[in-house]
N, C-alpha and C. Protein backbone atom coordinates (compact mmCIF):
# COMPACT_ATOMS: atom_id res chain seq x y z
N UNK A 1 107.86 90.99 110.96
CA UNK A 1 108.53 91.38 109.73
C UNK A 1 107.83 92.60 109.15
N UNK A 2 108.87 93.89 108.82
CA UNK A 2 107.89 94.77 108.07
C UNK A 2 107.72 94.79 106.59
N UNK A 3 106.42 94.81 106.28
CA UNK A 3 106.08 95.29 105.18
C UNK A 3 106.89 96.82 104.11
N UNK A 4 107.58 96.17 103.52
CA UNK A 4 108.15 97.37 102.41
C UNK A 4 107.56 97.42 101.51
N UNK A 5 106.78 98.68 100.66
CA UNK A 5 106.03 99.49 100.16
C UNK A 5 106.81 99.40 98.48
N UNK A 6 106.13 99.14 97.55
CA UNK A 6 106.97 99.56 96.28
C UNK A 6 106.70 100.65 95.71
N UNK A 7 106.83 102.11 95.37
CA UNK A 7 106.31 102.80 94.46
C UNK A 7 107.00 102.70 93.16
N UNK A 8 106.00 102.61 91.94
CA UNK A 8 106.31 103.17 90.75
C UNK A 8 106.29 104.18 89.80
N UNK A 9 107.44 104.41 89.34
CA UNK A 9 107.55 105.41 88.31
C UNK A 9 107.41 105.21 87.10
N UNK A 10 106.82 106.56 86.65
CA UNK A 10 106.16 106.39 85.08
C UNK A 10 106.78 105.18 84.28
N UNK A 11 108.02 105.13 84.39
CA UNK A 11 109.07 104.68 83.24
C UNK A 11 108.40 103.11 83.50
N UNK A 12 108.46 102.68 85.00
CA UNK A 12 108.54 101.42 85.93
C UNK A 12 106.60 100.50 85.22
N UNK A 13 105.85 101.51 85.21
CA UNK A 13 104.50 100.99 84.79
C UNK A 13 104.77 100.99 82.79
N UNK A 14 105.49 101.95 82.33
CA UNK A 14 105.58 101.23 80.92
C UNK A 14 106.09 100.35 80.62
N UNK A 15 107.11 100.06 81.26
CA UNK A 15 107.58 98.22 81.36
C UNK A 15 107.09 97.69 81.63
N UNK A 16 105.90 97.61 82.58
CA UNK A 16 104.99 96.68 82.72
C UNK A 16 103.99 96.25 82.11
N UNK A 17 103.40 97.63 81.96
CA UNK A 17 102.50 97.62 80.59
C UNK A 17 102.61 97.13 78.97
N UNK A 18 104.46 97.56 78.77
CA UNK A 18 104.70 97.49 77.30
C UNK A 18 103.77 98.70 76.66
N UNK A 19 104.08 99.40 77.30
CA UNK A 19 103.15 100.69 76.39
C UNK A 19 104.77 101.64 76.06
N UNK A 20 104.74 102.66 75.37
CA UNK A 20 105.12 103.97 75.68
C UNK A 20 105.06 104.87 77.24
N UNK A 21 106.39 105.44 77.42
CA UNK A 21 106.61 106.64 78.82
C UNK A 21 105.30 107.51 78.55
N UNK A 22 105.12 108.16 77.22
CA UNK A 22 104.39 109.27 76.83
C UNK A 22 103.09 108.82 77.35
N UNK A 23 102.58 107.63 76.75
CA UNK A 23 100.84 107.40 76.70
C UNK A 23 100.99 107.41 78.05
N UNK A 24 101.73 106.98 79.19
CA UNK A 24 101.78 106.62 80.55
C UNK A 24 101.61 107.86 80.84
N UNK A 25 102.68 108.43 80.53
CA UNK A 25 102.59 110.02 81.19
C UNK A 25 101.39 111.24 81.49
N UNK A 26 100.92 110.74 79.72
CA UNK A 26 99.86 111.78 79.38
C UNK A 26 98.25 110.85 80.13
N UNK A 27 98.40 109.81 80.26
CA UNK A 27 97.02 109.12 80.89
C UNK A 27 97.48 109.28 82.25
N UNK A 28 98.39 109.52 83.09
CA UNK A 28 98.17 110.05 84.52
C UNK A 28 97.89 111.14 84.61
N UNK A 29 98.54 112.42 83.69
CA UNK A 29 98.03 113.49 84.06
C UNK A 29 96.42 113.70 83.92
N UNK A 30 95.84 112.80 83.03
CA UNK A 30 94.29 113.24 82.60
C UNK A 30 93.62 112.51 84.08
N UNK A 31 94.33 111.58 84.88
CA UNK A 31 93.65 111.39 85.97
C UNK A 31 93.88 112.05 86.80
N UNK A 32 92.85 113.12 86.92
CA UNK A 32 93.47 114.08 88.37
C UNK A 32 92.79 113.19 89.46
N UNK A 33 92.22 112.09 89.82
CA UNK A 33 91.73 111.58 91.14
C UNK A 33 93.11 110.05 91.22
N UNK A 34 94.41 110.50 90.57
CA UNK A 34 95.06 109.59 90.68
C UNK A 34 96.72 110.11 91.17
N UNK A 35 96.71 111.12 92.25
CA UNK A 35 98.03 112.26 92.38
C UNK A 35 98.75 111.26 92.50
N UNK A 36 100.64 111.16 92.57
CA UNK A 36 101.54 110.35 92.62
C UNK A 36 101.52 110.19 94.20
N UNK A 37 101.95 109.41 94.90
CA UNK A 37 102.28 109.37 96.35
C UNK A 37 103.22 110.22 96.84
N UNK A 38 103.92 110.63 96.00
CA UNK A 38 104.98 110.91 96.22
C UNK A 38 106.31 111.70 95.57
N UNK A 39 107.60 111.82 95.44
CA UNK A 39 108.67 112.33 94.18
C UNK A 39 109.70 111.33 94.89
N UNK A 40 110.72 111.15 94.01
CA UNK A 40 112.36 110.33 93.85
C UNK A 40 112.83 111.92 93.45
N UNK A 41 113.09 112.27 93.71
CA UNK A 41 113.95 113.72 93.63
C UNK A 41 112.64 114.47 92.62
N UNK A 42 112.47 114.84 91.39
CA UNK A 42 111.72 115.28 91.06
C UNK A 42 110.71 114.45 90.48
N UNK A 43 111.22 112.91 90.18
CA UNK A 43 109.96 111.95 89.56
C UNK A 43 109.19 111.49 90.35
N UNK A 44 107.90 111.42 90.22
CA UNK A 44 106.56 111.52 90.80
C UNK A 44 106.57 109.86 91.15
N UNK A 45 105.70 109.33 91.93
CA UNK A 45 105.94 107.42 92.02
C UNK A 45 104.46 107.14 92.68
N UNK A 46 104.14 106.18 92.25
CA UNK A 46 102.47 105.77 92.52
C UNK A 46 102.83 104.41 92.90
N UNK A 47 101.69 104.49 93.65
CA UNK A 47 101.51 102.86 94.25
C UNK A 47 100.68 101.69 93.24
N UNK A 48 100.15 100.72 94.09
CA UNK A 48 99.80 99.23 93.15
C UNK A 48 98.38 99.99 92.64
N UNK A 49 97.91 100.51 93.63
CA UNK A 49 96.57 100.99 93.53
C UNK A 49 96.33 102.03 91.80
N UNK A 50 97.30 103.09 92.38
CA UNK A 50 97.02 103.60 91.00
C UNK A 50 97.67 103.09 89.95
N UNK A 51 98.65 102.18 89.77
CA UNK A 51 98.61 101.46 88.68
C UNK A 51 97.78 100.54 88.36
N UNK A 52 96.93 99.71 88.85
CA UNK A 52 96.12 99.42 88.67
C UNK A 52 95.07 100.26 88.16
N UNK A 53 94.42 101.38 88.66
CA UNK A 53 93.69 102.38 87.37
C UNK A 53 93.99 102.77 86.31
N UNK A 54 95.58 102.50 86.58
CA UNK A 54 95.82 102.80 84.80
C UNK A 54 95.77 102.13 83.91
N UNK A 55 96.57 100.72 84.05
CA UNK A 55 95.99 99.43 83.19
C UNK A 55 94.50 100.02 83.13
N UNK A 56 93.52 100.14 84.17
CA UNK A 56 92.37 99.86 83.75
C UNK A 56 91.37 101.09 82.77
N UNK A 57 92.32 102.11 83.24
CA UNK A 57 92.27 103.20 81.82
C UNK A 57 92.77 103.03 80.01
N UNK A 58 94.02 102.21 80.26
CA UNK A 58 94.10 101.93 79.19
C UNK A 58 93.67 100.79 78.57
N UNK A 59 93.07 99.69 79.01
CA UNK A 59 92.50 99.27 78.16
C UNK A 59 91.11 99.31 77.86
N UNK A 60 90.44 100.67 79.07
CA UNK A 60 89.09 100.91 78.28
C UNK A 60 89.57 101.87 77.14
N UNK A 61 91.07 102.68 77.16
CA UNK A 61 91.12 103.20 75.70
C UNK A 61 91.42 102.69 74.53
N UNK A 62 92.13 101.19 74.35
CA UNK A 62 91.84 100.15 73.84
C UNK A 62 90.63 99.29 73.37
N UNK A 63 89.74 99.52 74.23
CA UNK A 63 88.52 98.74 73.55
C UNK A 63 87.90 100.03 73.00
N UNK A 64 87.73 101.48 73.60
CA UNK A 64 87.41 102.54 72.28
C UNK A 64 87.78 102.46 71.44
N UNK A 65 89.14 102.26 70.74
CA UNK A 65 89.83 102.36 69.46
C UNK A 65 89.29 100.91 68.85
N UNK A 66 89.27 100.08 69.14
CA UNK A 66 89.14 98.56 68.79
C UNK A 66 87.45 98.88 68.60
N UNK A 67 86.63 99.94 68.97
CA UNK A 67 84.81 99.56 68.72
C UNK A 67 85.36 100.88 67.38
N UNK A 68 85.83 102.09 67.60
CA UNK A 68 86.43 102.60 66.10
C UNK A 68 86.77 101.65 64.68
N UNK A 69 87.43 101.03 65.05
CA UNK A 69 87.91 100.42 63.96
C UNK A 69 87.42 99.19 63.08
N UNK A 70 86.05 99.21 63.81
CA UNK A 70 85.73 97.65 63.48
C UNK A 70 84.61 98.51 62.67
């Protein structure tokens, strides 16, 4: 049986996240060691891997704001 591959798009990880397209958008571009795999005609699509760095980007920018505020 083969293995089929999922990539996601920006839109696809803010639903998952429950964040905003934008914060998604603008926290991939600041990862340049995180390029998309790929395009869907012109939208860019990342694998589990780099979504997974992004959750894990955003909630170390979450616990910055959360050591701010306290």
């Amino acid at each position: 049986m083969a293995l089929i591959a999922k990539f996601l798009t920006p839109r696809e990880m803010a639903v998952r996240l429950k964040v905003s397209i934008h914060l998604v958008r603008s926290t991939l571009e600041d990862l340049a060691d995180v390029p998309p795999c790929g395009f869907a005609d012109s939208t860019p699509v990342y694998d589990e891997a780099a979504f997974a760095r992004l959750k894990y980007e955003l909630n170390l920018l979450e616990a910055k704001e959360g050591e701010r505020n306290d």
